[in-house]
Protein backbone atom coordinates (compact mmCIF):
# COMPACT_ATOMS: atom_id res chain seq x y z
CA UNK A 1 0.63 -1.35 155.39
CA UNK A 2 0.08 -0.55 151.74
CA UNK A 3 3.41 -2.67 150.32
CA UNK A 4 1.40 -5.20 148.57
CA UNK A 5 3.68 -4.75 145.51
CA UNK A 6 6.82 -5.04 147.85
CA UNK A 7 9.55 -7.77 146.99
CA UNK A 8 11.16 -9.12 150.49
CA UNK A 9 14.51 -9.87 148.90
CA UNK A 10 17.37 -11.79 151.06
CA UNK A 11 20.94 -12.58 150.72
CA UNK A 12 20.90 -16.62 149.81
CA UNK A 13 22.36 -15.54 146.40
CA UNK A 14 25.37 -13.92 148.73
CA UNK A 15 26.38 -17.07 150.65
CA UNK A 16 26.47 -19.21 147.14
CA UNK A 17 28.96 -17.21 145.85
CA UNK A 18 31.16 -20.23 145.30
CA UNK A 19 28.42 -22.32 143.95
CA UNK A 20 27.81 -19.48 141.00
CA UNK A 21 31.25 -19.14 140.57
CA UNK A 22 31.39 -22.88 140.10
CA UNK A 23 28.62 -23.15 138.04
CA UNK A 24 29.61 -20.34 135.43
CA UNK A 25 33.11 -21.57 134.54
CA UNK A 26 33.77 -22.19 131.79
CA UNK A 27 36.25 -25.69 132.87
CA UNK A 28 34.35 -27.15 134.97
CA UNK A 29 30.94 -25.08 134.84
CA UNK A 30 28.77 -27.85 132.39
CA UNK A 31 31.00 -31.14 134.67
CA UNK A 32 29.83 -29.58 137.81
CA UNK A 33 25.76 -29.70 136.36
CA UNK A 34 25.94 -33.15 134.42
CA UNK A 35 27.38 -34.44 138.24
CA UNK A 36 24.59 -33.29 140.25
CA UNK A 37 22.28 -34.27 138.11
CA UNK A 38 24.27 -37.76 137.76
CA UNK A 39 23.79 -37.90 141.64
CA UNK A 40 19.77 -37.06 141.94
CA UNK A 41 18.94 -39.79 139.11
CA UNK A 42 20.32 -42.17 140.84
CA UNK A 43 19.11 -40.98 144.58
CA UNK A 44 15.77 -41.28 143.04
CA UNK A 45 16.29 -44.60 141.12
CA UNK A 46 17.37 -46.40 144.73
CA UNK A 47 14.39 -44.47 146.19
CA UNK A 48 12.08 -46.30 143.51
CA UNK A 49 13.74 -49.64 144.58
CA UNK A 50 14.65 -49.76 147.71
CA UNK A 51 11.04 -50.67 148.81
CA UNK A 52 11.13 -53.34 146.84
CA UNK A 53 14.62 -54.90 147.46
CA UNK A 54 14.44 -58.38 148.05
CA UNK A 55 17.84 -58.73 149.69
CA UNK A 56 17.94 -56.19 152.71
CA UNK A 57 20.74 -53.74 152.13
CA UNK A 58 20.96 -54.39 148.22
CA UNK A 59 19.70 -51.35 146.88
CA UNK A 60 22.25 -49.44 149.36
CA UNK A 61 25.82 -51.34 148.36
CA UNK A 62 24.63 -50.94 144.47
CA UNK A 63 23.82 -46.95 145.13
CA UNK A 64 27.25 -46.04 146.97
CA UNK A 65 29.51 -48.19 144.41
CA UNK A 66 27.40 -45.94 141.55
CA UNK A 67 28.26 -43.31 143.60
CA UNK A 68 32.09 -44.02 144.16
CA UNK A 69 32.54 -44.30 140.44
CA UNK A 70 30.47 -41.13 139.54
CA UNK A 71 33.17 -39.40 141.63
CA UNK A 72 35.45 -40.89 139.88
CA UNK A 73 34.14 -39.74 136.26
CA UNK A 74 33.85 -36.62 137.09
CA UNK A 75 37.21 -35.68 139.01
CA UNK A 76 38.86 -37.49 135.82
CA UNK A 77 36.21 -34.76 133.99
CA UNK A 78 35.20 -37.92 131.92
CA UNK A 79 31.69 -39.09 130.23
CA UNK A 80 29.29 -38.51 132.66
CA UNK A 81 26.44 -39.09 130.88
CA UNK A 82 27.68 -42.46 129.68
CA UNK A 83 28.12 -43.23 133.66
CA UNK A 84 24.66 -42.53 133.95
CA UNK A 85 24.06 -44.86 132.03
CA UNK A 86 26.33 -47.80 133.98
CA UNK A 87 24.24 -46.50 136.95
CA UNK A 88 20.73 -47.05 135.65
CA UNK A 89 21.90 -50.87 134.27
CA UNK A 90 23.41 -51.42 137.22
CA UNK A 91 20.65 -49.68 139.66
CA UNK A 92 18.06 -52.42 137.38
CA UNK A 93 19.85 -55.46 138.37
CA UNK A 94 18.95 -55.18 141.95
CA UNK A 95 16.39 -58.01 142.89
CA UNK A 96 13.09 -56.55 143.58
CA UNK A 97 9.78 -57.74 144.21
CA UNK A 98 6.90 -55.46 143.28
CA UNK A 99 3.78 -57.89 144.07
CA UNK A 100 2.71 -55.80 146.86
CA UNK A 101 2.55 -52.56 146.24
CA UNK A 102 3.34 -49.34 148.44
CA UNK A 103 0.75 -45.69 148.52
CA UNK A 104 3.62 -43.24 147.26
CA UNK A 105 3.90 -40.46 149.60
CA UNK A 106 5.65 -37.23 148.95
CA UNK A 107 8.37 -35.65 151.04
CA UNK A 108 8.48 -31.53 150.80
CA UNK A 109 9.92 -29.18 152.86
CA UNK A 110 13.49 -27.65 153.93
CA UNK A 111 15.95 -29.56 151.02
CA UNK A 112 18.64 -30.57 153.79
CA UNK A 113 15.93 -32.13 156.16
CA UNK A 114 14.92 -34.65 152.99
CA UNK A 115 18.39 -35.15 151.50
CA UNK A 116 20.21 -36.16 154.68
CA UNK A 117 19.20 -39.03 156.82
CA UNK A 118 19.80 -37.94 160.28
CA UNK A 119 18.75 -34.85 160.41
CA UNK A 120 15.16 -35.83 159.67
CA UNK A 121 16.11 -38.81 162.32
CA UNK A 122 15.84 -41.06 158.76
CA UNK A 123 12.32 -39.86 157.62
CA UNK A 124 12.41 -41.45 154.70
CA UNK A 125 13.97 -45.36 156.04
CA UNK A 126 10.99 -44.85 158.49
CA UNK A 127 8.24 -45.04 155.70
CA UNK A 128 9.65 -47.52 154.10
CA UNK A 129 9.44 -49.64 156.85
CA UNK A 130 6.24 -48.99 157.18
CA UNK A 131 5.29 -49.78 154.01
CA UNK A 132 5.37 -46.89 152.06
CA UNK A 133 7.56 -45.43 149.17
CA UNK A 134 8.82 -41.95 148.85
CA UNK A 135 8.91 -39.63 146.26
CA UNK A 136 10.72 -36.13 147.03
CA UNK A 137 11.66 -33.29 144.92
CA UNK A 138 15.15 -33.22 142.89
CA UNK A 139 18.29 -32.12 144.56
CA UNK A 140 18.68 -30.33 141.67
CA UNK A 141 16.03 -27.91 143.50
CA UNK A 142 18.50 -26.19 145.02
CA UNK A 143 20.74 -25.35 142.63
CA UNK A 144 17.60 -24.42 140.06
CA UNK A 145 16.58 -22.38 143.00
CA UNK A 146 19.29 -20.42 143.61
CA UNK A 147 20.18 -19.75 139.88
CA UNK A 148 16.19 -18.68 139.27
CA UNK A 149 16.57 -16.49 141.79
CA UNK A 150 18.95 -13.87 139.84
CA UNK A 151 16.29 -14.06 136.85
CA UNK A 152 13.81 -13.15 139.28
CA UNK A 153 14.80 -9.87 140.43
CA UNK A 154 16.87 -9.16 137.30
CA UNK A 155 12.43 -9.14 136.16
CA UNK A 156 11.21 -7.65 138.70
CA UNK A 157 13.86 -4.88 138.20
CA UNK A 158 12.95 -4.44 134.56
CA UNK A 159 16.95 -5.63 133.78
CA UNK A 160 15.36 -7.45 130.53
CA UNK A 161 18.51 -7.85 128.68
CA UNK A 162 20.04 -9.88 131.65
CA UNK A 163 17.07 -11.49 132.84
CA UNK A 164 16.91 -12.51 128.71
CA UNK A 165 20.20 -14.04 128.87
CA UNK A 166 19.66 -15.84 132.08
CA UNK A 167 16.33 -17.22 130.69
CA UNK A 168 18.23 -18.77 127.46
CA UNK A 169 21.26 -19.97 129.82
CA UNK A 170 18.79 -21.71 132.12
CA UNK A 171 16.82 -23.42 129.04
CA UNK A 172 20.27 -24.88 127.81
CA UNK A 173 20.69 -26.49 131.15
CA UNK A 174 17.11 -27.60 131.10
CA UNK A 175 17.92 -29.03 128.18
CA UNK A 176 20.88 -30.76 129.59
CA UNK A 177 18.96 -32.29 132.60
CA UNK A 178 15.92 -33.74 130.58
CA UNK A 179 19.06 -35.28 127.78
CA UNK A 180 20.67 -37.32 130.77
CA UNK A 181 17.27 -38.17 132.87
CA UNK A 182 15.72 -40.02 130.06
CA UNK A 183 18.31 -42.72 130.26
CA UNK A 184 16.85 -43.82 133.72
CA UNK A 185 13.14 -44.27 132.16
CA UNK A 186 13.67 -47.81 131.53
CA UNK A 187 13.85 -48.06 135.59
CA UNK A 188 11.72 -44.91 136.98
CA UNK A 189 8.02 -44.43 135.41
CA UNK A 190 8.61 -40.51 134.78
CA UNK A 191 12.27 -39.51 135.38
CA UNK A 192 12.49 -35.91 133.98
CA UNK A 193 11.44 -32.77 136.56
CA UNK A 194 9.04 -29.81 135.82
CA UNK A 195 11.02 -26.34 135.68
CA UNK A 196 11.26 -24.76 139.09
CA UNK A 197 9.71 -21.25 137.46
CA UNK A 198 6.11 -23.60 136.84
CA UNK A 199 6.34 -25.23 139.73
CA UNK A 200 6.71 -22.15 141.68
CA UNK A 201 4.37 -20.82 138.98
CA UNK A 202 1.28 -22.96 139.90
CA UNK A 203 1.92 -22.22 143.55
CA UNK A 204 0.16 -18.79 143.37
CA UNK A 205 3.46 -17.82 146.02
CA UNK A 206 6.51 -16.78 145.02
CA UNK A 207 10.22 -17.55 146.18
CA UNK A 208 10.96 -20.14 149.34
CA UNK A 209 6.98 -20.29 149.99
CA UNK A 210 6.10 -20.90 146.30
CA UNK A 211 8.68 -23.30 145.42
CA UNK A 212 7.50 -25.27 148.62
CA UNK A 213 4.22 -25.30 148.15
CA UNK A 214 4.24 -25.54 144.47
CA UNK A 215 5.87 -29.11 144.75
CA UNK A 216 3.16 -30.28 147.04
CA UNK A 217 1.09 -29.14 144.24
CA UNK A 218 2.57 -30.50 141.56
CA UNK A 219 3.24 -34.07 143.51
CA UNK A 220 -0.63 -34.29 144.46
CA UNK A 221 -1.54 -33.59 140.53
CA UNK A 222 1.00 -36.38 139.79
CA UNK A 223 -0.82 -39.22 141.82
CA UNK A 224 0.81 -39.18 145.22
CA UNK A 225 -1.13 -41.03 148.10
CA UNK A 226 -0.28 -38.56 150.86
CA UNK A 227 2.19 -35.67 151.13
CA UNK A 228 4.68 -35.09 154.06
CA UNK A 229 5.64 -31.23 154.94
CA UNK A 230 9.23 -31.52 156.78
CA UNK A 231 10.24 -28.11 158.31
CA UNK A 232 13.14 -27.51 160.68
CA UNK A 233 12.05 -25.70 164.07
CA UNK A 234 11.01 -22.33 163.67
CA UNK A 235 11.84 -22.19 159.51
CA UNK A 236 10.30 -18.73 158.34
CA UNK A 237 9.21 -20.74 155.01
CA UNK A 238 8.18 -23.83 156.40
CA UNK A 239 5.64 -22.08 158.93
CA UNK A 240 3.69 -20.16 155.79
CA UNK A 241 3.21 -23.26 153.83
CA UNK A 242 2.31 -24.91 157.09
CA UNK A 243 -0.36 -21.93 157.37
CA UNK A 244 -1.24 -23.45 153.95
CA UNK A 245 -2.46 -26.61 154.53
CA UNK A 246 -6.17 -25.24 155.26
CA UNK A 247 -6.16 -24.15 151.06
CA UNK A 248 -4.16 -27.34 149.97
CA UNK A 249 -6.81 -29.78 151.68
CA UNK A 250 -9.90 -27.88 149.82
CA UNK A 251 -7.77 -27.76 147.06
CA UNK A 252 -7.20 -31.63 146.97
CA UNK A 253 -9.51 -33.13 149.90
CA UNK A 254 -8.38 -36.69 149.21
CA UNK A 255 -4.40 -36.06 149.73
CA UNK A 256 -3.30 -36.22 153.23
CA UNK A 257 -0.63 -33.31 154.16
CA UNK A 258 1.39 -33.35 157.27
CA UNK A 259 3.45 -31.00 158.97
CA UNK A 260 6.71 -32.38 160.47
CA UNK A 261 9.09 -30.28 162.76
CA UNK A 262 12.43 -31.13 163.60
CA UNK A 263 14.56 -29.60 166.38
CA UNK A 264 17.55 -31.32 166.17
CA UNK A 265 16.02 -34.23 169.16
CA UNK A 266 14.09 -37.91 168.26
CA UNK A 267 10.40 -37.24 169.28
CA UNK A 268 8.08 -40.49 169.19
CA UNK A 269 5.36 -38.66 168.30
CA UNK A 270 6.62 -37.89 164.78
CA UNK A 271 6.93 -41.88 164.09
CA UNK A 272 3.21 -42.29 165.77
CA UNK A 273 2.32 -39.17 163.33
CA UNK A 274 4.01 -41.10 160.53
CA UNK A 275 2.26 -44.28 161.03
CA UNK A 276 -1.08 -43.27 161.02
CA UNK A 277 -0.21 -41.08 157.81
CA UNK A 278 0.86 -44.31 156.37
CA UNK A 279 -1.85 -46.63 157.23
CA UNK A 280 -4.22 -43.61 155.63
CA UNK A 281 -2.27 -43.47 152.29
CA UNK A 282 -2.25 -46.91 152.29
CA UNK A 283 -6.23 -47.21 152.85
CA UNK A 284 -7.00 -44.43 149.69
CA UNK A 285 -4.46 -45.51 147.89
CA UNK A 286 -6.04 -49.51 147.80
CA UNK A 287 -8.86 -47.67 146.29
CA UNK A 288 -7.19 -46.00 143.15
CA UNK A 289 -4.09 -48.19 141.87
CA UNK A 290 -2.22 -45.16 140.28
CA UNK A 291 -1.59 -43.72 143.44
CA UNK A 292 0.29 -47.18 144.74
């Protein structure tokens, strides 16, 4: 058609009005950040021990009583950073046993899919029970996401001043993040989080597709065993990187990728699907120890 140069711009900035307006007050603007990313360290601190729990449900009852008195902190708009903290020491106390240990296998895709349970009819519980361990991106991807997006097209639309000032603004909170995600170290082997402009960056894509496809990039540069694609039914995004996994296998040839849709139903051949992804991890993975 000759629009090679065309943006395709949408209105997801529009429906997180509230979220921006949150996010740039000045009471509760710098709370509101420190809380979510309070909330991902430790969703990915009970992800790295859960596996390993010696005590079935341990992991759990420790994450939601971290979670009770995060809320706590921050409606009192106390110390949240020293609550991280609590939640690390307290996340480490859990009984594990790491003798045997699991391929790590990535979970990309559509952020709601990963980050609640029964909408991906418990994706991640089912890996784990088969004897993997996941690894997803932050939750802070969505927020990063939808705050990159205005220095995006602020760039694209030569707007330098702005798209200046939202480049300093978003290396502040970067800046923030990395402060309070170093406290869980002592627990998870690399806590912090690339920026979501290099990870989109590396994708060669742009936007929704990039961001996707960039983490699947960045995971299988990072040592994951196997990498699982989770897409709801008929998601615009989801189908191009799935048209992607042809340049992501010749890209990395020994990093299985896997396409999972979900309508909303349980379908049996997703766990069959899931198994055999598993049991392949698990056999290149036995191979190369930093992938386990």
């Amino acid at each position: 058609m000759g629009l090679g140069g065309a943006a395709l711009v949408d209105e997801y900035q529009g429906a997180n009005r509230k979220l921006h307006a949150i996010m740039s007050g000045a009471s509760c603007g710098m709370l509101a950040w420190r809380g979510f990313i309070a909330a991902d360290i430790l969703e990915k601190l009970r992800l790295h021990i859960r596996p390993y729990e010696t005590g079935a449900g341990d992991t759990d009852r420790a994450y939601y009583a971290c979670l009770d008195r995060l809320v706590e902190v921050v409606e009192a708009k106390g110390d949240v950073e020293r609550a991280v903290i609590g939640m690390v020491e307290a996340m480490r106390a859990v009984p594990v046993d790491r003798s045997r240990p699991r391929p790590l296998i990535g979970l990309v895709g559509e952020a709601y899919l990963r980050n609640v349970d029964y909408a991906s009819n418990n994706i991640i519980q089912s890996v784990e029970q088969m004897g993997g361990e996941v690894r997803m991106p932050a939750i802070m991807e969505v927020l990063w996401y939808s705050l990159y997006k205005q220095r995006y097209f602020q760039e694209l639309g030569r707007h330098r001043v702005k798209a200046f000032i939202h480049r300093v603004q978003h290396g502040i909170l970067n800046r923030i993040e990395r402060k309070m995600r170093r406290h869980a170290a002592s627990v998870f082997p690399d806590p912090y989080e690339k920026p979501i402009w290099e990870v989109i960056g590396q994708s060669g894509l742009s936007l929704d597709a990039g961001l996707g496809f960039g983490a699947s990039v960045e995971m299988a540069r990072s040592g994951i065993s196997g990498i699982i694609h989770a897409i709801p039914f008929n998601c615009v995004p989801g189908t191009v990187i799935q048209g992607l996994e042809g340049r992501f296998r010749s890209l990395f040839p020994g990093v299985p990728f896997m396409t999972v849709g979900f309508s909303g139903q349980a379908d049996l051949g997703v766990r069959i699907r899931l198994e055999a992804l598993v049991h392949q991890c698990r056999s290149l993975a036995s191979g190369n120890p930093a992938r386990m």
